[in-house]
PDB file of N, CA and C in Angstrom:
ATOM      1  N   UNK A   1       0.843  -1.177   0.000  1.00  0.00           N
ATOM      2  CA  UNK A   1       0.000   0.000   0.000  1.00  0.00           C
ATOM      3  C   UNK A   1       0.887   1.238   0.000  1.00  0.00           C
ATOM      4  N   UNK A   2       0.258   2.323  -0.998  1.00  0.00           N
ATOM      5  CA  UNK A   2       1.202   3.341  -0.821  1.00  0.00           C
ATOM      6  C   UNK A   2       1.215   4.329   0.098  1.00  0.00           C
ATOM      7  N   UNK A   3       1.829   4.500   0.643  1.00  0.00           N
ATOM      8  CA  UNK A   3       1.910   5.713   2.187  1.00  0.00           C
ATOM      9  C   UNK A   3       2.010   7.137   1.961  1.00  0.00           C
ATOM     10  N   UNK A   4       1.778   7.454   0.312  1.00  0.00           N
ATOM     11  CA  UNK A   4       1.905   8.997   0.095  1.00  0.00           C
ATOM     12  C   UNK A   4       0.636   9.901   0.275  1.00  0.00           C
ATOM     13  N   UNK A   5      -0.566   9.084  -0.517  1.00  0.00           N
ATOM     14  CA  UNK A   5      -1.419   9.860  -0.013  1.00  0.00           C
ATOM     15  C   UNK A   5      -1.999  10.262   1.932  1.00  0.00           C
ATOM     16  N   UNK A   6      -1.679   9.429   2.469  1.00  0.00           N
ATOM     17  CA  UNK A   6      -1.926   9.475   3.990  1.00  0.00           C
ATOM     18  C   UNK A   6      -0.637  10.763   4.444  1.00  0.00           C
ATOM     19  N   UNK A   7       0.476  10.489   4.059  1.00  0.00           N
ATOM     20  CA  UNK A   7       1.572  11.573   4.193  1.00  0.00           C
ATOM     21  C   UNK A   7       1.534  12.738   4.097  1.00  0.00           C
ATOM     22  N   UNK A   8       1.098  12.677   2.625  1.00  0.00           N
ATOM     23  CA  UNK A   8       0.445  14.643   2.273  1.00  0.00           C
ATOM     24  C   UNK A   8      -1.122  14.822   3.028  1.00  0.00           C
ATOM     25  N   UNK A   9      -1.774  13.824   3.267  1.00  0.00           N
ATOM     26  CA  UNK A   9      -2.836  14.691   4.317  1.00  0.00           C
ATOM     27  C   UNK A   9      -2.566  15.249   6.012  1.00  0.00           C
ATOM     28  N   UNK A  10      -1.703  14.140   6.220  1.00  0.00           N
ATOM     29  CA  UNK A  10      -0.754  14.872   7.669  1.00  0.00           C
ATOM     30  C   UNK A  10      -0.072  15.793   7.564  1.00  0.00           C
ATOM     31  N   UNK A  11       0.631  16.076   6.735  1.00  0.00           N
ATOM     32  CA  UNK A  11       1.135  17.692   6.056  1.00  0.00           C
ATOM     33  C   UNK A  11      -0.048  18.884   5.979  1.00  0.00           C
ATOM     34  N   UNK A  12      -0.620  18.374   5.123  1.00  0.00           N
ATOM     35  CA  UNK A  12      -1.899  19.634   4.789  1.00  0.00           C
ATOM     36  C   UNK A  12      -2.495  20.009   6.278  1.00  0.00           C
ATOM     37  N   UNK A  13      -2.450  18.970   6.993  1.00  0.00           N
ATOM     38  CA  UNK A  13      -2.952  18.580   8.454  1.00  0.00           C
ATOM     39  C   UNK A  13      -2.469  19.397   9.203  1.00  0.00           C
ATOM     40  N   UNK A  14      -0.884  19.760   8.985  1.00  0.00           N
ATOM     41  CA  UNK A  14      -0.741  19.814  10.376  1.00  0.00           C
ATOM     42  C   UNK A  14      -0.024  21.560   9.761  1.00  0.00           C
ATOM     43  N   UNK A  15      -0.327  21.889   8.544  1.00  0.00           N
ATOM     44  CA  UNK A  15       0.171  22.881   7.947  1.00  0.00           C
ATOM     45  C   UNK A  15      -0.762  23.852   8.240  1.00  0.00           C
ATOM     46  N   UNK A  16      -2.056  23.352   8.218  1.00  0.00           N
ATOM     47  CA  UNK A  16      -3.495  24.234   8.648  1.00  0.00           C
ATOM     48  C   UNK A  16      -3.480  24.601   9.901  1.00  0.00           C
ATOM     49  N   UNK A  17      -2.960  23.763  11.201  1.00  0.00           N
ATOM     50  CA  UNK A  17      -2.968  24.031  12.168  1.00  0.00           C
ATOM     51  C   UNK A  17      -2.068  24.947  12.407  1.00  0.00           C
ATOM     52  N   UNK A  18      -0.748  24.966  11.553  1.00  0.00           N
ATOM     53  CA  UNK A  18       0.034  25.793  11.984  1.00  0.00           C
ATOM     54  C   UNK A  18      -0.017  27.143  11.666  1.00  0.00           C
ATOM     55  N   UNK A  19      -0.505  27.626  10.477  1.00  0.00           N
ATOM     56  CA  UNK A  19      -1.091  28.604   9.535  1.00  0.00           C
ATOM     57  C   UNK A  19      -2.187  29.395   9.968  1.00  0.00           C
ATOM     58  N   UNK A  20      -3.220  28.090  10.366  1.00  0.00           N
ATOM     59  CA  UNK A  20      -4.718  28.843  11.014  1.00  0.00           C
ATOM     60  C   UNK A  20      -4.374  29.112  12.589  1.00  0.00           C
ATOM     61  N   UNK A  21      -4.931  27.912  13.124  1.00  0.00           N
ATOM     62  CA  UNK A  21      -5.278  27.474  14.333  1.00  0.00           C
ATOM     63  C   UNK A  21      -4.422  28.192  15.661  1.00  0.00           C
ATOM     64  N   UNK A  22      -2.855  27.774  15.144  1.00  0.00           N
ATOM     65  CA  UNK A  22      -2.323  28.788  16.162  1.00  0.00           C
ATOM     66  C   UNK A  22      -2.193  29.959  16.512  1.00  0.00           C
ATOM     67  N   UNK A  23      -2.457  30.982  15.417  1.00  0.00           N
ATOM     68  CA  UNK A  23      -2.049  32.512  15.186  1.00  0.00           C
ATOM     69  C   UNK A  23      -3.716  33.077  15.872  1.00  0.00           C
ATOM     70  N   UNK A  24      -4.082  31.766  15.741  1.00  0.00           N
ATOM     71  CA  UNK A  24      -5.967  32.400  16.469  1.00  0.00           C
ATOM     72  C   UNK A  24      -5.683  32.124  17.501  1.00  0.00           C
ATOM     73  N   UNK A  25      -5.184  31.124  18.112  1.00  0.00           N
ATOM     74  CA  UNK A  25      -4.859  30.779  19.462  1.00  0.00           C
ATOM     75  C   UNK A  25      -4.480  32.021  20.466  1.00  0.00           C
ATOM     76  N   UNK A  26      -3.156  32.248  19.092  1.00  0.00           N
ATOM     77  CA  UNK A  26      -2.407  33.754  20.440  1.00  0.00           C
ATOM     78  C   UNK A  26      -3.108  34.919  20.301  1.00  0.00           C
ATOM     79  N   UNK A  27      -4.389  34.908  18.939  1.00  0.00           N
ATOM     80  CA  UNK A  27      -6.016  36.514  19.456  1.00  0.00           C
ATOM     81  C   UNK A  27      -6.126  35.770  20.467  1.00  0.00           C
ATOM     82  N   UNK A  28      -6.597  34.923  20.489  1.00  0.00           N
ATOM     83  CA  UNK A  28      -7.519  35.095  22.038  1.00  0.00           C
ATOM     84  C   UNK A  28      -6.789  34.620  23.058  1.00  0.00           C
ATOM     85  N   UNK A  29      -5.684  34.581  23.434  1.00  0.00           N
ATOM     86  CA  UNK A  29      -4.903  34.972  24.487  1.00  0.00           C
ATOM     87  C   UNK A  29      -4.987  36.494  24.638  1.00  0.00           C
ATOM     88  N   UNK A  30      -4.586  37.102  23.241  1.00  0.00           N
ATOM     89  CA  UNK A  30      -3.492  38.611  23.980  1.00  0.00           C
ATOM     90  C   UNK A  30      -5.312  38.998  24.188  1.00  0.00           C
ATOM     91  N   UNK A  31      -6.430  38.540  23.643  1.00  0.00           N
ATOM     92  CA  UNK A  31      -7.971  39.544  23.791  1.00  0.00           C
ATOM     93  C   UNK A  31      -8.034  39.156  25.640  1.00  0.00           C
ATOM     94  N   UNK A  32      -7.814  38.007  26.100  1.00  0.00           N
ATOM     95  CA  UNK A  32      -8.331  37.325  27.035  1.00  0.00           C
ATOM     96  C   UNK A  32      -7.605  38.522  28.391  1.00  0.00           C
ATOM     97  N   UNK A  33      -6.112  38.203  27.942  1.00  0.00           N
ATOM     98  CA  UNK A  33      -5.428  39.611  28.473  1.00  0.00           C
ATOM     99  C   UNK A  33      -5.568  40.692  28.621  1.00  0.00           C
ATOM    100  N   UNK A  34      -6.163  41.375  27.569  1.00  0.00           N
ATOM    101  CA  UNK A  34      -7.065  42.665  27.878  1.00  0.00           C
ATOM    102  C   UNK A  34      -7.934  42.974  28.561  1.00  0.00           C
ATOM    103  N   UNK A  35      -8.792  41.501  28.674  1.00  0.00           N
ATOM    104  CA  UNK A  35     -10.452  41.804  29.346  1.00  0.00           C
ATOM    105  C   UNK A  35     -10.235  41.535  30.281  1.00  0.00           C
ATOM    106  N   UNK A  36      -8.938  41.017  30.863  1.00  0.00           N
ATOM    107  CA  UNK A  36      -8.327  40.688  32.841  1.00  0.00           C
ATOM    108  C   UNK A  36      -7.874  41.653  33.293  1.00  0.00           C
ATOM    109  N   UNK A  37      -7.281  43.187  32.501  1.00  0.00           N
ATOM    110  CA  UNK A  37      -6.436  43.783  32.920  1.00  0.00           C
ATOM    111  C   UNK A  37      -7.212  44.649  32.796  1.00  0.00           C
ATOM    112  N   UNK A  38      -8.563  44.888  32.784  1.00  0.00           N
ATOM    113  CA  UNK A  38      -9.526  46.213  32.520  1.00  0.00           C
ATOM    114  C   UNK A  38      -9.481  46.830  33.828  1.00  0.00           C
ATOM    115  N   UNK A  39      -9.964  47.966  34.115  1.00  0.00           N
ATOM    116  CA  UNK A  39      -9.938  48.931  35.182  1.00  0.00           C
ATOM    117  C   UNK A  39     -10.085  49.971  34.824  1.00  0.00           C
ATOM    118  N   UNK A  40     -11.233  50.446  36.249  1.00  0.00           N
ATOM    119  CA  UNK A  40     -11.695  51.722  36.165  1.00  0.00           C
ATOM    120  C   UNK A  40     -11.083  52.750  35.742  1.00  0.00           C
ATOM    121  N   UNK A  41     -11.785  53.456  34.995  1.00  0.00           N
ATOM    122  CA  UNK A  41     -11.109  55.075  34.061  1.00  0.00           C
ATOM    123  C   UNK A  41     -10.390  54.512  32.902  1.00  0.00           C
ATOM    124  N   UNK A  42     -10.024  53.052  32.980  1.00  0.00           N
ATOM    125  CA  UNK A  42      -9.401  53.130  31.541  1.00  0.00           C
ATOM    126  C   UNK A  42     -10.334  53.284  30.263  1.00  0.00           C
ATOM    127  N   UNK A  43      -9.921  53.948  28.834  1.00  0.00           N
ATOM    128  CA  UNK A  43     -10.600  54.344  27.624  1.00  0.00           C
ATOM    129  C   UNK A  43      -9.924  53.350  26.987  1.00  0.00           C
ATOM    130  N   UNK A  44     -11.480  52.718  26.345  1.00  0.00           N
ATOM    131  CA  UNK A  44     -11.277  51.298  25.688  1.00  0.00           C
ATOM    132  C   UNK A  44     -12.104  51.510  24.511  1.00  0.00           C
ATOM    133  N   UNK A  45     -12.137  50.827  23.657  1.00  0.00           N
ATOM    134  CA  UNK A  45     -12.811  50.457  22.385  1.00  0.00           C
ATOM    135  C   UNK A  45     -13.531  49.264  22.136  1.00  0.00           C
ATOM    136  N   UNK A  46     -14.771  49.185  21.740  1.00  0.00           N
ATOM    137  CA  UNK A  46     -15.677  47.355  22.013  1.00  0.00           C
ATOM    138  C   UNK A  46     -15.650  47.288  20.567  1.00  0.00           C
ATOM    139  N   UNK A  47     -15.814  46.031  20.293  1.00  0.00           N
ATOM    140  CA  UNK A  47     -15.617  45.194  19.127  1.00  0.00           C
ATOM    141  C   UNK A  47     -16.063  46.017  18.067  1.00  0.00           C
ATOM    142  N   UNK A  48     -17.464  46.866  18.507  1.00  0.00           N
ATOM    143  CA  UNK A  48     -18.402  47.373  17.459  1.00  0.00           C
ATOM    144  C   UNK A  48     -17.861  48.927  17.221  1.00  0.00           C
ATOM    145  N   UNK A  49     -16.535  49.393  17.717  1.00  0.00           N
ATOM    146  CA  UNK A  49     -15.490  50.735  17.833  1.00  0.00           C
ATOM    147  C   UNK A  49     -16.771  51.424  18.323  1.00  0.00           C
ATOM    148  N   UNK A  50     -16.696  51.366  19.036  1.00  0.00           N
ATOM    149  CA  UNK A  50     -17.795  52.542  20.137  1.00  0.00           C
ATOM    150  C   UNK A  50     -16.754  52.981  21.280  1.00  0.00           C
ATOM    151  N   UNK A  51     -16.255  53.910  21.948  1.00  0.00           N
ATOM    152  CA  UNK A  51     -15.143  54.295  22.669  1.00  0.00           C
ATOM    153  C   UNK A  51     -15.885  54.749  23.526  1.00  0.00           C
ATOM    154  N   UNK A  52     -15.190  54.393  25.047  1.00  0.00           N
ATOM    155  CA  UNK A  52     -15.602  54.795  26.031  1.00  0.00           C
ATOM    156  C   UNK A  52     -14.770  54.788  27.399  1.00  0.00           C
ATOM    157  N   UNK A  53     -15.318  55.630  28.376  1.00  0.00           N
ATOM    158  CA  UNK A  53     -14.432  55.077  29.716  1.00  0.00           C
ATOM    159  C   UNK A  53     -15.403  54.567  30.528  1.00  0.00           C
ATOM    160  N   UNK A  54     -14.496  53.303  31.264  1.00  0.00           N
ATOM    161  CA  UNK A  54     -14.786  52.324  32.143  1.00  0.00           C
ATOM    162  C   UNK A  54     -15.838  53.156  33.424  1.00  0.00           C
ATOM    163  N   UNK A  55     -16.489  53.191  33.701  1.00  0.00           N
ATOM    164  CA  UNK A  55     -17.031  53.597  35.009  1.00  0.00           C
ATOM    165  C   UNK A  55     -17.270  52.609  36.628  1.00  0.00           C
ATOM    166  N   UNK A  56     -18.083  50.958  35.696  1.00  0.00           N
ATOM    167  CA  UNK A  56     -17.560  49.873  37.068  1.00  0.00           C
ATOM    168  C   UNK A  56     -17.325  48.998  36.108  1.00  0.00           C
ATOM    169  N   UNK A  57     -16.993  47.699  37.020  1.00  0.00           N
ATOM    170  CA  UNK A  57     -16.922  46.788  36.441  1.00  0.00           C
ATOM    171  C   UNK A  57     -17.404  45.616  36.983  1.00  0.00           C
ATOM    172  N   UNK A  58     -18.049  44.365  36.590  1.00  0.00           N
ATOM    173  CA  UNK A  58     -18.150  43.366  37.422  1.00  0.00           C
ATOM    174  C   UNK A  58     -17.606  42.024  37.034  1.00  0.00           C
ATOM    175  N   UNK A  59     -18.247  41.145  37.532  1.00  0.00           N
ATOM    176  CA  UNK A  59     -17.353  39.750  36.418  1.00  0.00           C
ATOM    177  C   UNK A  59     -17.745  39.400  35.283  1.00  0.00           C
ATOM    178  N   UNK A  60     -19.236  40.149  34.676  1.00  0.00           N
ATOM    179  CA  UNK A  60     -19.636  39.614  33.883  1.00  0.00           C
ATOM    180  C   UNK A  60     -19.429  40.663  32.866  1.00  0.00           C
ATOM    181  N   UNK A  61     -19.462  42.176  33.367  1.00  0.00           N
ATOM    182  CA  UNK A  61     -19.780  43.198  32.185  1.00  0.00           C
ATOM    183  C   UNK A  61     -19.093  44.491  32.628  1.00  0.00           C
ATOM    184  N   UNK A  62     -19.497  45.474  32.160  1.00  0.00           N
ATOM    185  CA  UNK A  62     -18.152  46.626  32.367  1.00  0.00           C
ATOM    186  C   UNK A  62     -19.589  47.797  32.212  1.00  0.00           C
ATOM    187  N   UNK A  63     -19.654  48.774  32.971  1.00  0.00           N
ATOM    188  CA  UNK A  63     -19.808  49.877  31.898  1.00  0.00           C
ATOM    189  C   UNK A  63     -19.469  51.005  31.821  1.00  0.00           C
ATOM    190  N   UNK A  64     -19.991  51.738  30.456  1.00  0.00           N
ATOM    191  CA  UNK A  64     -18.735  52.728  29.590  1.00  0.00           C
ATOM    192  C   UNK A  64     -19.607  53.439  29.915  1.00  0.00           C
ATOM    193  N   UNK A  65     -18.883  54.542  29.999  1.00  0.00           N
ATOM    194  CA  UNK A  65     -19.548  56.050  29.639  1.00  0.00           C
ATOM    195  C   UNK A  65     -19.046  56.767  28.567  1.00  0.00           C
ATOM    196  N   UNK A  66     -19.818  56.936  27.641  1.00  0.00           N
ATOM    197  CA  UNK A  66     -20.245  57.426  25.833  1.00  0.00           C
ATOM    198  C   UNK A  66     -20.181  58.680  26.033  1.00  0.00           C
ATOM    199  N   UNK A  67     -20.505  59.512  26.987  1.00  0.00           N
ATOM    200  CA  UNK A  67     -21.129  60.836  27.098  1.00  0.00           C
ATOM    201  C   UNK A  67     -21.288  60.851  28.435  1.00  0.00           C
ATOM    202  N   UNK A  68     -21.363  62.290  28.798  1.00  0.00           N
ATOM    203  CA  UNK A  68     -21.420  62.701  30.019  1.00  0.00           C
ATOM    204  C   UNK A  68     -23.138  62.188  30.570  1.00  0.00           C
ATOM    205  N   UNK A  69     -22.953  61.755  31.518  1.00  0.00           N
ATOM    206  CA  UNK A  69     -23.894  61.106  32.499  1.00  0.00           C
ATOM    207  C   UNK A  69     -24.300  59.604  31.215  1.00  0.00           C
ATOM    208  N   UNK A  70     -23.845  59.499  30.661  1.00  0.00           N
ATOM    209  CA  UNK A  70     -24.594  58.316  29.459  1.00  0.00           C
ATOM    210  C   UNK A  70     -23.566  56.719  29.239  1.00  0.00           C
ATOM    211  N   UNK A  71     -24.503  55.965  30.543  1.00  0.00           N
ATOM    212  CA  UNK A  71     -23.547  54.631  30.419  1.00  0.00           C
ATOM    213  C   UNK A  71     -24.129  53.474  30.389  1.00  0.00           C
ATOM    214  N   UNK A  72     -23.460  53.249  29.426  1.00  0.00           N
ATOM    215  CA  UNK A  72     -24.071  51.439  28.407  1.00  0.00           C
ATOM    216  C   UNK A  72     -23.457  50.918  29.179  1.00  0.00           C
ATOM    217  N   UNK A  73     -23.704  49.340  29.164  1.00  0.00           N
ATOM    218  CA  UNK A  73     -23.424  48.208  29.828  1.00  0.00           C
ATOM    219  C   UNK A  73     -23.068  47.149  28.170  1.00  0.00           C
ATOM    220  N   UNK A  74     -22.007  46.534  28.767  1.00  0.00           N
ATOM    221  CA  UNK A  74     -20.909  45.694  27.482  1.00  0.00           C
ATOM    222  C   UNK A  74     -20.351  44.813  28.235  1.00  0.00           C
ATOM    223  N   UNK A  75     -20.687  43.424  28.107  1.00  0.00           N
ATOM    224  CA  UNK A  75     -20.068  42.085  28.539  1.00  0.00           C
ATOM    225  C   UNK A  75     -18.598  42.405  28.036  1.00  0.00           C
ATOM    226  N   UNK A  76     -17.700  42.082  29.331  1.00  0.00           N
ATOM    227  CA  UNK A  76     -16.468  42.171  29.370  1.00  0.00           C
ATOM    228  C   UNK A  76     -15.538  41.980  27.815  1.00  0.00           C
ATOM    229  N   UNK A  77     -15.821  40.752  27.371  1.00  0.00           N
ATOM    230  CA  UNK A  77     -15.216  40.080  26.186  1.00  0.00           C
ATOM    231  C   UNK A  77     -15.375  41.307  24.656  1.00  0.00           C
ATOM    232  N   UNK A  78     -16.802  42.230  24.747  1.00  0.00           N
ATOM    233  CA  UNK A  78     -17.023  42.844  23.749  1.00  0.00           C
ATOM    234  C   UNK A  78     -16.039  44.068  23.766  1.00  0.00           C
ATOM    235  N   UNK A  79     -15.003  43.872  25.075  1.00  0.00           N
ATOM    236  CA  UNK A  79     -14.201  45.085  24.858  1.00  0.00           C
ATOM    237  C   UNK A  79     -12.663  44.711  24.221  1.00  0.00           C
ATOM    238  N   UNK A  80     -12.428  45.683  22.788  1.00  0.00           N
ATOM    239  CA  UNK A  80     -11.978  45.102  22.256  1.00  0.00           C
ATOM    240  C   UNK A  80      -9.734  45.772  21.857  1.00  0.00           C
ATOM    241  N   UNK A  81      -9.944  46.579  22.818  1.00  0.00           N
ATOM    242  CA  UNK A  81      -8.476  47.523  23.367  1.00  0.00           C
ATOM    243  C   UNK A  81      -8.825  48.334  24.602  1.00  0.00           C
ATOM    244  N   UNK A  82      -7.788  48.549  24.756  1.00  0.00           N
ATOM    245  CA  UNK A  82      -7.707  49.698  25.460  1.00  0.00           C
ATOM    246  C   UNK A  82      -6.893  50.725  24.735  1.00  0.00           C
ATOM    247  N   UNK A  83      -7.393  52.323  24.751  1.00  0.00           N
ATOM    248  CA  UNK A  83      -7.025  53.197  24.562  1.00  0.00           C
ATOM    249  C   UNK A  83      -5.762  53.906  25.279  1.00  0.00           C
ATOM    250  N   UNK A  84      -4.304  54.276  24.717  1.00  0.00           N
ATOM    251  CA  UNK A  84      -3.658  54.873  25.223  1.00  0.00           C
ATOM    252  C   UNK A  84      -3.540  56.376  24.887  1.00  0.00           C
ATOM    253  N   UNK A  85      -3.715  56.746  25.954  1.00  0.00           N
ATOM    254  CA  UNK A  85      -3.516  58.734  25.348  1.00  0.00           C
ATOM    255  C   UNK A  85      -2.646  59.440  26.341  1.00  0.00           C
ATOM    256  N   UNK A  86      -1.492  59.741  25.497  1.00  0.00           N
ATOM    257  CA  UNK A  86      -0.327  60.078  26.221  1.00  0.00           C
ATOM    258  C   UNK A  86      -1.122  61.397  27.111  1.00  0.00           C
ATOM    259  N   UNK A  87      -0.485  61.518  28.060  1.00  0.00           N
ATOM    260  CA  UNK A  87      -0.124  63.082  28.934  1.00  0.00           C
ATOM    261  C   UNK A  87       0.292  64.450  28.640  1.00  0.00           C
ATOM    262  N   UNK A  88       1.341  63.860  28.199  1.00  0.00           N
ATOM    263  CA  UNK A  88       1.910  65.407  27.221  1.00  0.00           C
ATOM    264  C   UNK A  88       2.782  64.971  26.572  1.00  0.00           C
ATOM    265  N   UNK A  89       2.905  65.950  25.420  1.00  0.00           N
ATOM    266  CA  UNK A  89       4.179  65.830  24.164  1.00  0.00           C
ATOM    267  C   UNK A  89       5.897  65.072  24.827  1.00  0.00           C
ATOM    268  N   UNK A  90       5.730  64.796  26.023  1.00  0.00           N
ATOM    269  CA  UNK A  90       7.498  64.464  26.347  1.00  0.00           C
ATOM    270  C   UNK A  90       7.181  63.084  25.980  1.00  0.00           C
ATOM    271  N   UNK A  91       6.075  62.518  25.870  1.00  0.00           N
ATOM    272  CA  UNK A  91       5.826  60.634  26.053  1.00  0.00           C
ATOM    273  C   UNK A  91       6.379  60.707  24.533  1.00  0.00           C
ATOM    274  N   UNK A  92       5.957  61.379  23.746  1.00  0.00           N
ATOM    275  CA  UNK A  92       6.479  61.331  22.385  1.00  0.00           C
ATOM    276  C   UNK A  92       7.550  61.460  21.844  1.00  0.00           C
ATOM    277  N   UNK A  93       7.761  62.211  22.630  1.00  0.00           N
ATOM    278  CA  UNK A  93       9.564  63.455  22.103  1.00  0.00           C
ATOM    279  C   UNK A  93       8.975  64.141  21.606  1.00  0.00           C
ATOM    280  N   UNK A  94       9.995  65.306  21.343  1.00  0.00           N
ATOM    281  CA  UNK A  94       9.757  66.590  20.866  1.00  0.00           C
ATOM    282  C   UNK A  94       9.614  66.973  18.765  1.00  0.00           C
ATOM    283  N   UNK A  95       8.742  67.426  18.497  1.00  0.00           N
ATOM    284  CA  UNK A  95       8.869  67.101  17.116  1.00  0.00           C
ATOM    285  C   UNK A  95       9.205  68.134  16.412  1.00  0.00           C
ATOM    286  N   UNK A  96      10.099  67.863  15.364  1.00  0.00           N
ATOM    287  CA  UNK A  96      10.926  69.035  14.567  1.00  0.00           C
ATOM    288  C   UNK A  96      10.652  69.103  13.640  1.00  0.00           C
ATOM    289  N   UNK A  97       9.849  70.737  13.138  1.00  0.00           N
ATOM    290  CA  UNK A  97       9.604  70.784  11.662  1.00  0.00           C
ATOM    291  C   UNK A  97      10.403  71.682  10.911  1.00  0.00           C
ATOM    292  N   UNK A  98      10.677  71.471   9.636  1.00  0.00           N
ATOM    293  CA  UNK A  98      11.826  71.933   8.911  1.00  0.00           C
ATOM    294  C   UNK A  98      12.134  73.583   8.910  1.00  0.00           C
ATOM    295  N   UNK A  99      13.217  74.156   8.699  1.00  0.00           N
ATOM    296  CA  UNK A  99      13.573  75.273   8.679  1.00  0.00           C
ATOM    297  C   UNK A  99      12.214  76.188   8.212  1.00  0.00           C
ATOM    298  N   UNK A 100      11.878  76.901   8.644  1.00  0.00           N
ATOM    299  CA  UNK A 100      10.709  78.058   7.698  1.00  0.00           C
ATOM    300  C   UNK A 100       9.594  77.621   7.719  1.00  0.00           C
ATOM    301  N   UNK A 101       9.340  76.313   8.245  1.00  0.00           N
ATOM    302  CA  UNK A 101       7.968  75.354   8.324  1.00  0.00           C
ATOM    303  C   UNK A 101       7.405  76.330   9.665  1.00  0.00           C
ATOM    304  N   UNK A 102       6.354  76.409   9.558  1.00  0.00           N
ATOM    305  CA  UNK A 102       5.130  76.228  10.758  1.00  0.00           C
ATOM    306  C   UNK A 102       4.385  75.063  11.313  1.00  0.00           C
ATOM    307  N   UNK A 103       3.477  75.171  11.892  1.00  0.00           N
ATOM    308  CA  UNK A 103       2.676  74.121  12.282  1.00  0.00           C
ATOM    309  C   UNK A 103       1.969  73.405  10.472  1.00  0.00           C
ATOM    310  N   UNK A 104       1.501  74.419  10.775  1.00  0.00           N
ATOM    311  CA  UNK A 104       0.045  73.552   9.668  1.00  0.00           C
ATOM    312  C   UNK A 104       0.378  74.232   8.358  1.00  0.00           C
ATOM    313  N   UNK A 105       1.576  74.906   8.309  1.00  0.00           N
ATOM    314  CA  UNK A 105       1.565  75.722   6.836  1.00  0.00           C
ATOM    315  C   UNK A 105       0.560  77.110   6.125  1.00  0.00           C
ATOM    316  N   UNK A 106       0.411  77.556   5.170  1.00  0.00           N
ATOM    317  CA  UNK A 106      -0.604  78.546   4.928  1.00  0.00           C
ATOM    318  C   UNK A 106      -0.728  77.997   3.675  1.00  0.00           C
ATOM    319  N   UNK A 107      -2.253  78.373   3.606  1.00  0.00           N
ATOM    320  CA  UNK A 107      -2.919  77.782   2.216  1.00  0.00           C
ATOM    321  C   UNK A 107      -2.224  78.953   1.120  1.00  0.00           C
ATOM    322  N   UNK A 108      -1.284  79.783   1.078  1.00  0.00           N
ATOM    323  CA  UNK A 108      -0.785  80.331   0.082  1.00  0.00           C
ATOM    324  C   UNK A 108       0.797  79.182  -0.646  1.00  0.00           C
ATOM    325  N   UNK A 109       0.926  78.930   0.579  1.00  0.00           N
ATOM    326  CA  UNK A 109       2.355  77.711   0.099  1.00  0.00           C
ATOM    327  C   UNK A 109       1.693  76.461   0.033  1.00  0.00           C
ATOM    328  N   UNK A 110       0.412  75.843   0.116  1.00  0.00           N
ATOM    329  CA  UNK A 110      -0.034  74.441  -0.138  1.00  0.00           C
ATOM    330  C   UNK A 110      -0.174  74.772  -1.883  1.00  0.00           C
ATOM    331  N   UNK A 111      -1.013  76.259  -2.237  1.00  0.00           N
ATOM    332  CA  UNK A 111      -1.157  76.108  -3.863  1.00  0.00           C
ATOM    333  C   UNK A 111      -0.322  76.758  -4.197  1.00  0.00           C
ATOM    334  N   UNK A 112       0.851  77.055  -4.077  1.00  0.00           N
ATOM    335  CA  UNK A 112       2.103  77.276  -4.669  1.00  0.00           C
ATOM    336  C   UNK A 112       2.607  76.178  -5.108  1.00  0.00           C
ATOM    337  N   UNK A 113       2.599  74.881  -4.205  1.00  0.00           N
ATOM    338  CA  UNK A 113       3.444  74.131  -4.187  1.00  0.00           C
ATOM    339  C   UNK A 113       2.713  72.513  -5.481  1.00  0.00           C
ATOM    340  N   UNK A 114       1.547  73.401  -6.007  1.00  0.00           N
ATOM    341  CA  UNK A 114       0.587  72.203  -6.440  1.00  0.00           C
ATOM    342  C   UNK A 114       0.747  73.038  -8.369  1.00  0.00           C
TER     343      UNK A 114
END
């Protein structure tokens, strides 16, 4: 009996797992990680990008506040980051724009330059 076709299906086999199966494995680790490390005041994002900050939390669900006094309730898992927003310009470094540059430029040198 020939042993090739059984060979290349343990290949294809174990090529899928390695291709698919695992790289999904480590989403829902690093997601699982997120939804353990939630806490109050942090600004997060839910699956459906709706942004909000944490107000409580319990074991089952979280809720956000959308708007001032305005807070939905979102099963833990539907939250889908957390938001980082630096403090001030030093978290960044300092940013350098070219000799004669301004901030935002003037619309007389954007259609000069077109």
């Amino acid at each position: 009996m020939n042993a090739l076709p059984l060979l290349m299906i343990a290949v294809l086999a174990g090529g899928f797992w390695f291709l698919v199966m695992r790289p999904a494995k480590a989403r829902q680790q690093a997601q699982l990680k997120v939804v353990n490390e939630l806490s109050v005041g942090d600004r997060v994002m839910t699956t459906a990008g709706l942004f909000g900050t944490i107000r409580d939390i319990t074991d089952s669900d979280v809720g956000l506040e959308i708007a001032d006094g305005v807070i939905v309730r979102y099963v833990r898992e539907a939250i889908a980051k957390t938001i980082v927003t630096p403090s001030s310009a030093e978290e960044f470094g300092e940013i350098e724009l070219p000799s004669g540059a301004d901030a935002l430029g003037s619309a007389s040198d954007t259609a000069s330059k077109k």
